[in-house]
C-alpha atoms as a PDB file:
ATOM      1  CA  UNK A   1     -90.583  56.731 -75.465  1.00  0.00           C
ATOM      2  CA  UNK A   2     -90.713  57.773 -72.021  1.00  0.00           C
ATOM      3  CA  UNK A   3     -90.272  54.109 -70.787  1.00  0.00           C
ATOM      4  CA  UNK A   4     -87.100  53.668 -72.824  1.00  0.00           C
ATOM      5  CA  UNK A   5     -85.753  57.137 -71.410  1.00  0.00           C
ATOM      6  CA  UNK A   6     -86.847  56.005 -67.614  1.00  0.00           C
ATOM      7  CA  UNK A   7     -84.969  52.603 -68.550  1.00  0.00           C
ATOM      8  CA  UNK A   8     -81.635  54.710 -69.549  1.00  0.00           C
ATOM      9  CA  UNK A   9     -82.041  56.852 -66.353  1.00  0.00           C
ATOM     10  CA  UNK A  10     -82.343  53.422 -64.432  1.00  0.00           C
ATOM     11  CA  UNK A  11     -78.559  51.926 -66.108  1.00  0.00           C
ATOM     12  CA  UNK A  12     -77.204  54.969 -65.652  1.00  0.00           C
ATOM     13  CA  UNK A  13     -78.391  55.004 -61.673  1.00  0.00           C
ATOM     14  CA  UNK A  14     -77.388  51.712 -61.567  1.00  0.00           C
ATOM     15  CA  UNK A  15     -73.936  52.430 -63.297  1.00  0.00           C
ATOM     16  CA  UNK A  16     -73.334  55.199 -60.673  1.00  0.00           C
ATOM     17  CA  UNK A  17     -74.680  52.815 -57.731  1.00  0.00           C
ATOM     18  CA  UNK A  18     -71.912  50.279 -58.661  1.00  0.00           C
ATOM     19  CA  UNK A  19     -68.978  52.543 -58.715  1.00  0.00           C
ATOM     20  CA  UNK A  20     -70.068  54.113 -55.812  1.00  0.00           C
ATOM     21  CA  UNK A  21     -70.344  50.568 -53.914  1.00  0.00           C
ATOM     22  CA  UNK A  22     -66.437  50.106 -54.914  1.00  0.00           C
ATOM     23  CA  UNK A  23     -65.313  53.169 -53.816  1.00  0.00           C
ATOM     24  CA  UNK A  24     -67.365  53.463 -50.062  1.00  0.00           C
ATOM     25  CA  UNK A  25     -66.258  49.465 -50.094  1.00  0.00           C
ATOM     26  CA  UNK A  26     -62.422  50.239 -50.694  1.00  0.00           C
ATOM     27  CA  UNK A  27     -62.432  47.775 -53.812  1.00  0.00           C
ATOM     28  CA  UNK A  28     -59.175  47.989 -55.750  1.00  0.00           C
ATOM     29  CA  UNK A  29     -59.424  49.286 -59.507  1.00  0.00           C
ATOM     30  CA  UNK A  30     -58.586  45.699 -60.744  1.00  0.00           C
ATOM     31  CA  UNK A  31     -61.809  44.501 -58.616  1.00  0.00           C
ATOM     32  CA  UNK A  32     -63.690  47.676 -60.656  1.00  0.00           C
ATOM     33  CA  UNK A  33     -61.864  46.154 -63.745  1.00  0.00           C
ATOM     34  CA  UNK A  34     -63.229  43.007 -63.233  1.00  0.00           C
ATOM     35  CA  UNK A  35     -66.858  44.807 -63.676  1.00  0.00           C
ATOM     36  CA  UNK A  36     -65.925  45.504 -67.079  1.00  0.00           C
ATOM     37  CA  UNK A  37     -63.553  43.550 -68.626  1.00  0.00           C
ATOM     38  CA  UNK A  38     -62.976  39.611 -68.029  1.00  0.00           C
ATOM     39  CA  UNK A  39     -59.270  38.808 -67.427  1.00  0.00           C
ATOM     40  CA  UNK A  40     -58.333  38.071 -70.502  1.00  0.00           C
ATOM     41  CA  UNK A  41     -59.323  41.008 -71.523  1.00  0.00           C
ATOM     42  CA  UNK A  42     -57.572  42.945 -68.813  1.00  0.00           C
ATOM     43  CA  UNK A  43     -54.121  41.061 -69.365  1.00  0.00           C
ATOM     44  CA  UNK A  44     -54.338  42.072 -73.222  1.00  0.00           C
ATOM     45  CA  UNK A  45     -54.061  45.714 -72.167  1.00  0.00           C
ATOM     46  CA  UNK A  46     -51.101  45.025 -69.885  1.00  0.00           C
ATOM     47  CA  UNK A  47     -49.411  43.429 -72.626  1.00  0.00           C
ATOM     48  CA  UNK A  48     -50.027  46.051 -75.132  1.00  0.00           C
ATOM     49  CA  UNK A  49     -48.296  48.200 -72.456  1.00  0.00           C
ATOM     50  CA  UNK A  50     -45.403  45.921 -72.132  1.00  0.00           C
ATOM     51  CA  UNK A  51     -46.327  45.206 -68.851  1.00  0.00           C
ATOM     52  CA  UNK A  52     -45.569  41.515 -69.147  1.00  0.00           C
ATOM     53  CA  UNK A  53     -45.484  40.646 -65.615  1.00  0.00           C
ATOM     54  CA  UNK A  54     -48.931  41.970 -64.932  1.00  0.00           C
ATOM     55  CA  UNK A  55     -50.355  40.672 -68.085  1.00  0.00           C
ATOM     56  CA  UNK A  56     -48.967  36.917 -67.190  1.00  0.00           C
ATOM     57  CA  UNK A  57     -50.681  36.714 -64.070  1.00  0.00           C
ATOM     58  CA  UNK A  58     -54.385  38.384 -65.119  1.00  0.00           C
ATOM     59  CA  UNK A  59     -54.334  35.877 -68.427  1.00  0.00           C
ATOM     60  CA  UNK A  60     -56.060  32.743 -67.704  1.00  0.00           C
ATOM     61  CA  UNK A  61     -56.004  31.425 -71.069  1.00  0.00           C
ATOM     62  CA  UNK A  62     -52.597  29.476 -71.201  1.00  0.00           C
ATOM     63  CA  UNK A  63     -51.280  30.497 -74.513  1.00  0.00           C
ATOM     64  CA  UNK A  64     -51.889  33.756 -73.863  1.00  0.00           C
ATOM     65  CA  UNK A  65     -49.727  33.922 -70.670  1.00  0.00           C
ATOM     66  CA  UNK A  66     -47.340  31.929 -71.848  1.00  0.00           C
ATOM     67  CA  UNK A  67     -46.833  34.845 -74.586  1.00  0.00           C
ATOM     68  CA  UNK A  68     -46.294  36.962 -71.358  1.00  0.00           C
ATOM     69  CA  UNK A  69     -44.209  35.280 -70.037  1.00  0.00           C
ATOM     70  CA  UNK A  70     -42.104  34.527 -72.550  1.00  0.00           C
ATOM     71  CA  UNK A  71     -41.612  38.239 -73.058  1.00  0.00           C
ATOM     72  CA  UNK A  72     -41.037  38.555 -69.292  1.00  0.00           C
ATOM     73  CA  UNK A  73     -37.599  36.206 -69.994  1.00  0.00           C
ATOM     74  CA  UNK A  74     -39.489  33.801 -67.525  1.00  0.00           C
ATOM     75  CA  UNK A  75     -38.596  30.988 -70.342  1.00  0.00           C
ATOM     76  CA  UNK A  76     -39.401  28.014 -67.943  1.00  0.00           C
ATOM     77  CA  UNK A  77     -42.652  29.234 -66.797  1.00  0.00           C
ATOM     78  CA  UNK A  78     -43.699  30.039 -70.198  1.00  0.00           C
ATOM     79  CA  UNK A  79     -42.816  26.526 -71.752  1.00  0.00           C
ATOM     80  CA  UNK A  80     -45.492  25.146 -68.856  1.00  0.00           C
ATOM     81  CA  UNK A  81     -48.179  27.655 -69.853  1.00  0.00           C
ATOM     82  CA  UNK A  82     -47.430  26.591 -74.002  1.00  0.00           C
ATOM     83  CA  UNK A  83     -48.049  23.243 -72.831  1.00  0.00           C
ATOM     84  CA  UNK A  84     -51.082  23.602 -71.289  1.00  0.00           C
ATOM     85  CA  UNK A  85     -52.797  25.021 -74.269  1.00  0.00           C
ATOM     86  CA  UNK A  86     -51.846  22.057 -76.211  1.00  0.00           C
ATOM     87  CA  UNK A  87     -51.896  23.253 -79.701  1.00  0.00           C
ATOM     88  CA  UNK A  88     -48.929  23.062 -82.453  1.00  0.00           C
ATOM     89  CA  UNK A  89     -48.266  26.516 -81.932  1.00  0.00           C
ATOM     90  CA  UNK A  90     -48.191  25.918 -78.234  1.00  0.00           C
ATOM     91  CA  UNK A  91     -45.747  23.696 -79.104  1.00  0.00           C
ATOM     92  CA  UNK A  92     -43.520  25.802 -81.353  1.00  0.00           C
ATOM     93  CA  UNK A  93     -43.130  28.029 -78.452  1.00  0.00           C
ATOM     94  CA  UNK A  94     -42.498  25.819 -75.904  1.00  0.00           C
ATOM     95  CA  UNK A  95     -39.780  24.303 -77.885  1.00  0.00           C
ATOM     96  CA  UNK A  96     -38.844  28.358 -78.006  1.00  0.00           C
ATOM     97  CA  UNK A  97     -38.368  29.110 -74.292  1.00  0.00           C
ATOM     98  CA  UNK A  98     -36.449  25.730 -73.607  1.00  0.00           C
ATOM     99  CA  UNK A  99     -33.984  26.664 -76.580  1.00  0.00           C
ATOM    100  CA  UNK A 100     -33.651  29.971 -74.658  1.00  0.00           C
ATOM    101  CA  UNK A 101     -33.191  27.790 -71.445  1.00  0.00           C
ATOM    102  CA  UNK A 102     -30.313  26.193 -73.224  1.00  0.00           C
ATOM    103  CA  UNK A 103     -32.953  22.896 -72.985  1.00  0.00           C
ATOM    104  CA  UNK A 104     -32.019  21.233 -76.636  1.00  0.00           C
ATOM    105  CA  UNK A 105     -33.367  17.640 -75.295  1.00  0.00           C
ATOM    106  CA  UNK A 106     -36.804  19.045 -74.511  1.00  0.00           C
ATOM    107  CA  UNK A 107     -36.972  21.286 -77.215  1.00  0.00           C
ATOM    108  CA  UNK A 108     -36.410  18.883 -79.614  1.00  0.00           C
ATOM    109  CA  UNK A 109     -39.543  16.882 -78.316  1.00  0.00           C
ATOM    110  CA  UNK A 110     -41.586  19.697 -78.204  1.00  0.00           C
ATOM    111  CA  UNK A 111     -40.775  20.882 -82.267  1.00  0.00           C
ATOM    112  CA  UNK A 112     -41.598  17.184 -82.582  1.00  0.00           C
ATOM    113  CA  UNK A 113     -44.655  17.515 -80.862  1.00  0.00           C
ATOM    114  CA  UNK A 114     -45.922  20.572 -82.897  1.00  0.00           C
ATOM    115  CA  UNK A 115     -45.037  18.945 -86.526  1.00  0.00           C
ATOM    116  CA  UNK A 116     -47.130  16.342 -85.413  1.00  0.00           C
ATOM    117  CA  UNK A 117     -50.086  18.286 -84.898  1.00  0.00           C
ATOM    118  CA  UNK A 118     -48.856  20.635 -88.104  1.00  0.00           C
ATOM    119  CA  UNK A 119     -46.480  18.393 -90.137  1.00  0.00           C
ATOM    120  CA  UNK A 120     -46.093  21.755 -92.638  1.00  0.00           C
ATOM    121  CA  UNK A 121     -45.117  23.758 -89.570  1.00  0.00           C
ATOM    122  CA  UNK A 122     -42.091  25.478 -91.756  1.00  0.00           C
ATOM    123  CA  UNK A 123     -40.681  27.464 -88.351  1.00  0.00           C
ATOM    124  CA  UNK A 124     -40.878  24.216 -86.261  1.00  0.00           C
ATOM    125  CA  UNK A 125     -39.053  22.641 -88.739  1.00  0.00           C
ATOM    126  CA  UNK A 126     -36.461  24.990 -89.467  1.00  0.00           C
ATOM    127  CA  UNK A 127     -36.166  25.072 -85.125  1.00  0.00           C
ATOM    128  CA  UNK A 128     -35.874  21.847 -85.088  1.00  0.00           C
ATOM    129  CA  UNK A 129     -33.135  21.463 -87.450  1.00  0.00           C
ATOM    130  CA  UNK A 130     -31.323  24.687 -86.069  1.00  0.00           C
ATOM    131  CA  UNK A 131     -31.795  22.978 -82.503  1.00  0.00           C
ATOM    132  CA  UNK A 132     -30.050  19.505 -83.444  1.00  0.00           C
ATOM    133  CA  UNK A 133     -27.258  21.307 -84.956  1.00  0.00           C
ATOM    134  CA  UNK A 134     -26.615  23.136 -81.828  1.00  0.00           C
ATOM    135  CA  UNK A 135     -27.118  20.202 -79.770  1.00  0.00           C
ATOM    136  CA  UNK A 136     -24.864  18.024 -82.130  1.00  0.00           C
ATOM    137  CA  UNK A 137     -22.014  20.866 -82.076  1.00  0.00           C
ATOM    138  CA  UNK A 138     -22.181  20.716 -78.395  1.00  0.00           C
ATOM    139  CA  UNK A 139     -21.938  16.825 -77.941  1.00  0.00           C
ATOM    140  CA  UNK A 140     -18.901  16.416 -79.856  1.00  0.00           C
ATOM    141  CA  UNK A 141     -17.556  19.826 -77.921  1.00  0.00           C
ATOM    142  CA  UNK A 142     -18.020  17.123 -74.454  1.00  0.00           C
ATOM    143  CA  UNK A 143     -16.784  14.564 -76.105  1.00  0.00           C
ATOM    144  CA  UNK A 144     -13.715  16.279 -76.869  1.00  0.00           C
ATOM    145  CA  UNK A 145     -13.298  17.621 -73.248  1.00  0.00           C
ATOM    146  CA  UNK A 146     -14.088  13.721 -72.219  1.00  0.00           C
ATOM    147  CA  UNK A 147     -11.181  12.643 -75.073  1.00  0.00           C
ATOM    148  CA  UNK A 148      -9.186  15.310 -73.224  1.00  0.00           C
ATOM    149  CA  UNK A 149      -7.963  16.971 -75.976  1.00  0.00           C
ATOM    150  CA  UNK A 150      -9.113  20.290 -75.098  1.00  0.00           C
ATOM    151  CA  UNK A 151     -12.723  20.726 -75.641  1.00  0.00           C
ATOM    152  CA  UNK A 152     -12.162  23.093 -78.789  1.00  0.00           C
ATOM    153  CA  UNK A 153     -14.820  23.955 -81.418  1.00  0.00           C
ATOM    154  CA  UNK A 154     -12.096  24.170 -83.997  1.00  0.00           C
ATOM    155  CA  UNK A 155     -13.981  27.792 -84.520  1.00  0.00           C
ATOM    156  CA  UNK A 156     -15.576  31.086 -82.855  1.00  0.00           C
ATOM    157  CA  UNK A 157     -18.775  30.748 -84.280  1.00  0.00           C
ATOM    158  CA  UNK A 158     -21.757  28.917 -86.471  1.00  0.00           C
ATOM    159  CA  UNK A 159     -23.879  30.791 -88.999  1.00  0.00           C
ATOM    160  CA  UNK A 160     -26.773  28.596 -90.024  1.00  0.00           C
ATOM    161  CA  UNK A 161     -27.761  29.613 -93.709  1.00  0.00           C
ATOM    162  CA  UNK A 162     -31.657  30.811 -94.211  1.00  0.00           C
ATOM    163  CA  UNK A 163     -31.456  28.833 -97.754  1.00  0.00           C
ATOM    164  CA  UNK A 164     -32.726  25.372 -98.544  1.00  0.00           C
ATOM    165  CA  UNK A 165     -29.118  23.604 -99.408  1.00  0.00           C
ATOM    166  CA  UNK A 166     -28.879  20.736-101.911  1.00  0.00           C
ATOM    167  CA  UNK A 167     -30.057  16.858-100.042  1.00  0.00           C
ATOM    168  CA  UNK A 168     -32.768  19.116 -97.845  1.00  0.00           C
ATOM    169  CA  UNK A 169     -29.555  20.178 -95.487  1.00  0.00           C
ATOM    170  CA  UNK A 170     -28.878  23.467 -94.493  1.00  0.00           C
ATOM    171  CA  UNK A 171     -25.763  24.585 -95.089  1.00  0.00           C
ATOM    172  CA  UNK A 172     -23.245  25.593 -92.185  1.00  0.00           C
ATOM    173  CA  UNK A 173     -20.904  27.937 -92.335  1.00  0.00           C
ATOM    174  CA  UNK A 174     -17.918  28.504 -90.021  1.00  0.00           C
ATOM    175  CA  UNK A 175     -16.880  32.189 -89.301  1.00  0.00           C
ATOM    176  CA  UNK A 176     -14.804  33.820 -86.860  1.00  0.00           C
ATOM    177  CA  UNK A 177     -16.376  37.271 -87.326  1.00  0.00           C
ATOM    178  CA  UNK A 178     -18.483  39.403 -84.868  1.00  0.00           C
ATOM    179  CA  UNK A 179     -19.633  38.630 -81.373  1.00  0.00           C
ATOM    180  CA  UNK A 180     -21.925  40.154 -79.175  1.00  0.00           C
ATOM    181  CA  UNK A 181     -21.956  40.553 -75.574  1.00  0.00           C
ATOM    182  CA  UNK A 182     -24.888  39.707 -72.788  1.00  0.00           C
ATOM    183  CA  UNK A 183     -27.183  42.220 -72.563  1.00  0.00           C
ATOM    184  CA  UNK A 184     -27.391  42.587 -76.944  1.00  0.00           C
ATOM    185  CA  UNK A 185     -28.251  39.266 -77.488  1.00  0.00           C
ATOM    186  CA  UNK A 186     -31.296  40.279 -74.438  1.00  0.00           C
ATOM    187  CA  UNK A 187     -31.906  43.604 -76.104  1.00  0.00           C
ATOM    188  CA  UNK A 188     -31.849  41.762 -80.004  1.00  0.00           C
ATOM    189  CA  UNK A 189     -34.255  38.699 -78.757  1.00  0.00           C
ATOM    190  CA  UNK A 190     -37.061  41.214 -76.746  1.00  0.00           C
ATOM    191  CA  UNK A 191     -37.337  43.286 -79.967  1.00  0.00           C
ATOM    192  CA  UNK A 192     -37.952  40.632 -82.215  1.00  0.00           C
ATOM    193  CA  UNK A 193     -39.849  38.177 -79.694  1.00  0.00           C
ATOM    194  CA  UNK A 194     -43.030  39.462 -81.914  1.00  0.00           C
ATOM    195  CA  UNK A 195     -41.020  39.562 -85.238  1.00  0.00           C
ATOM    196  CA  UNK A 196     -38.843  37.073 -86.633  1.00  0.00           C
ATOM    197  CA  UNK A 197     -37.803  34.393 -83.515  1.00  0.00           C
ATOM    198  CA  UNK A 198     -35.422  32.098 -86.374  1.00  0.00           C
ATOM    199  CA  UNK A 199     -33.450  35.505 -87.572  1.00  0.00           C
ATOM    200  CA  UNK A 200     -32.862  35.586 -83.511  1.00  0.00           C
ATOM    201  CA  UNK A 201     -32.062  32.171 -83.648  1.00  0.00           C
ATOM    202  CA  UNK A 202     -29.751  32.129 -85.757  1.00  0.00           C
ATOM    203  CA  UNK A 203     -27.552  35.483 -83.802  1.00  0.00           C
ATOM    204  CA  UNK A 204     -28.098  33.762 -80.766  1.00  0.00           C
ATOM    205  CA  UNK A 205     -26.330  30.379 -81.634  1.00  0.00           C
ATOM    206  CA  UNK A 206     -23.812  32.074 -83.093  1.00  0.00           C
ATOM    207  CA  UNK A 207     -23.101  34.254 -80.362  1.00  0.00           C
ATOM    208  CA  UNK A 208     -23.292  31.074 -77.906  1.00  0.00           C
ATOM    209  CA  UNK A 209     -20.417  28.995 -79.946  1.00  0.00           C
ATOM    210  CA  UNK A 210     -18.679  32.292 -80.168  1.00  0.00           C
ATOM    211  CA  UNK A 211     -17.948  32.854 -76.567  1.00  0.00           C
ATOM    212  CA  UNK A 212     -17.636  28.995 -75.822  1.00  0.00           C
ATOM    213  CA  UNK A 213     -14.768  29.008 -78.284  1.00  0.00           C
ATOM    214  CA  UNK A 214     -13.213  31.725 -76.409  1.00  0.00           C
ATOM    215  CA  UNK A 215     -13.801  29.624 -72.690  1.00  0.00           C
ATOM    216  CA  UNK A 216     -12.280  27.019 -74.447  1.00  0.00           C
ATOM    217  CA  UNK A 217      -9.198  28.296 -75.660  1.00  0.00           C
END
């Protein structure tokens, strides 16, 4: 009994011994940190404080900061951490922060790349779909401008139905109804970065073709 007590006394010496050596050796707190916590570790309580920034750079594991930087809007650095972790849902969102990059090429290839690893990846595939329709929409707006006839839509603004249509295509819908300025769209997307990413899909194309319509009238 007295052996276990003298080996508690001896941790808790040791304990105070450490934190002593830290402070008389100027260490910073993350150098303390690093005592206790690895960095993964440390960068999951920066994120769960929304302090994305941080959290990206203490995360070594690549998904991880990828997840923190995607939340940081640092799109392009995040789509190089998803890749690195090499995993269908590494994939997903990489594809993700090139759509946000306005990427639809590399996107494309990277939904592509995650349905192969996870061919029953619904959200990649519903992406994917959502990204070629975009990407189609804003060929045939070029090759208008190259035709010279304009560059018009012919509307404001694309709503991409959440229902399966008949012939496994979704259906599109053409509206010239609400629009949404900069800095919602931001506000809408870093709320539901954790939520629902193809609801914010969806509101963010639409927005897009919205105020390209009006630049091209």
């Amino acid at each position: 009994m007295n052996k276990k007590i003298t080996l508690h006394i001896s941790l808790i010496i040791a304990v105070l011994a450490s934190v002593t050596f830290y402070v008389t050796q100027g260490k910073s707190i993350d150098s303390f940190n690093d005592f206790w916590q690895t960095k993964n570790q440390q960068g999951q309580v920066a994120l769960e404080k929304a302090e994305f920034a941080k959290a990206a750079k203490l995360f070594e594991d690549p998904l991880k900061r990828g997840q923190a930087l995607y939340k940081n809007a640092q799109f392009e650095e995040a789509a190089i951490a998803f890749n690195q972790a090499g995993t269908a849902e590494a994939y997903f969102n990489s594809a993700n922060s090139l759509i946000m990059m306005g990427n639809y090429d590399l996107a494309i290839k990277s939904y592509d790349r995650a349905l192969e690893l996870k061919p029953k990846f619904s959200e990649a595939q519903f992406n994917r779909e959502l990204a070629l329709k975009r990407k189609k929409i804003l060929d045939d707006a070029k090759d208008k401008m190259d035709e010279g006839t304009g560059g018009k839509l012919g509307a404001d603004e694309i709503v991409f139905d959440d229902k399966p249509a008949q012939n496994n295509q979704s259906s599109v819908e053409v509206t010239t109804e609400e629009t949404m300025s900069e800095a919602e769209i931001n506000e809408l997307w870093m709320r539901r970065v954790q939520s629902k990413p193809r609801d914010f899909m969806k509101i963010k194309f639409s927005y897009q073709l919205s105020r390209e319509g009006e630049n091209n009238e």
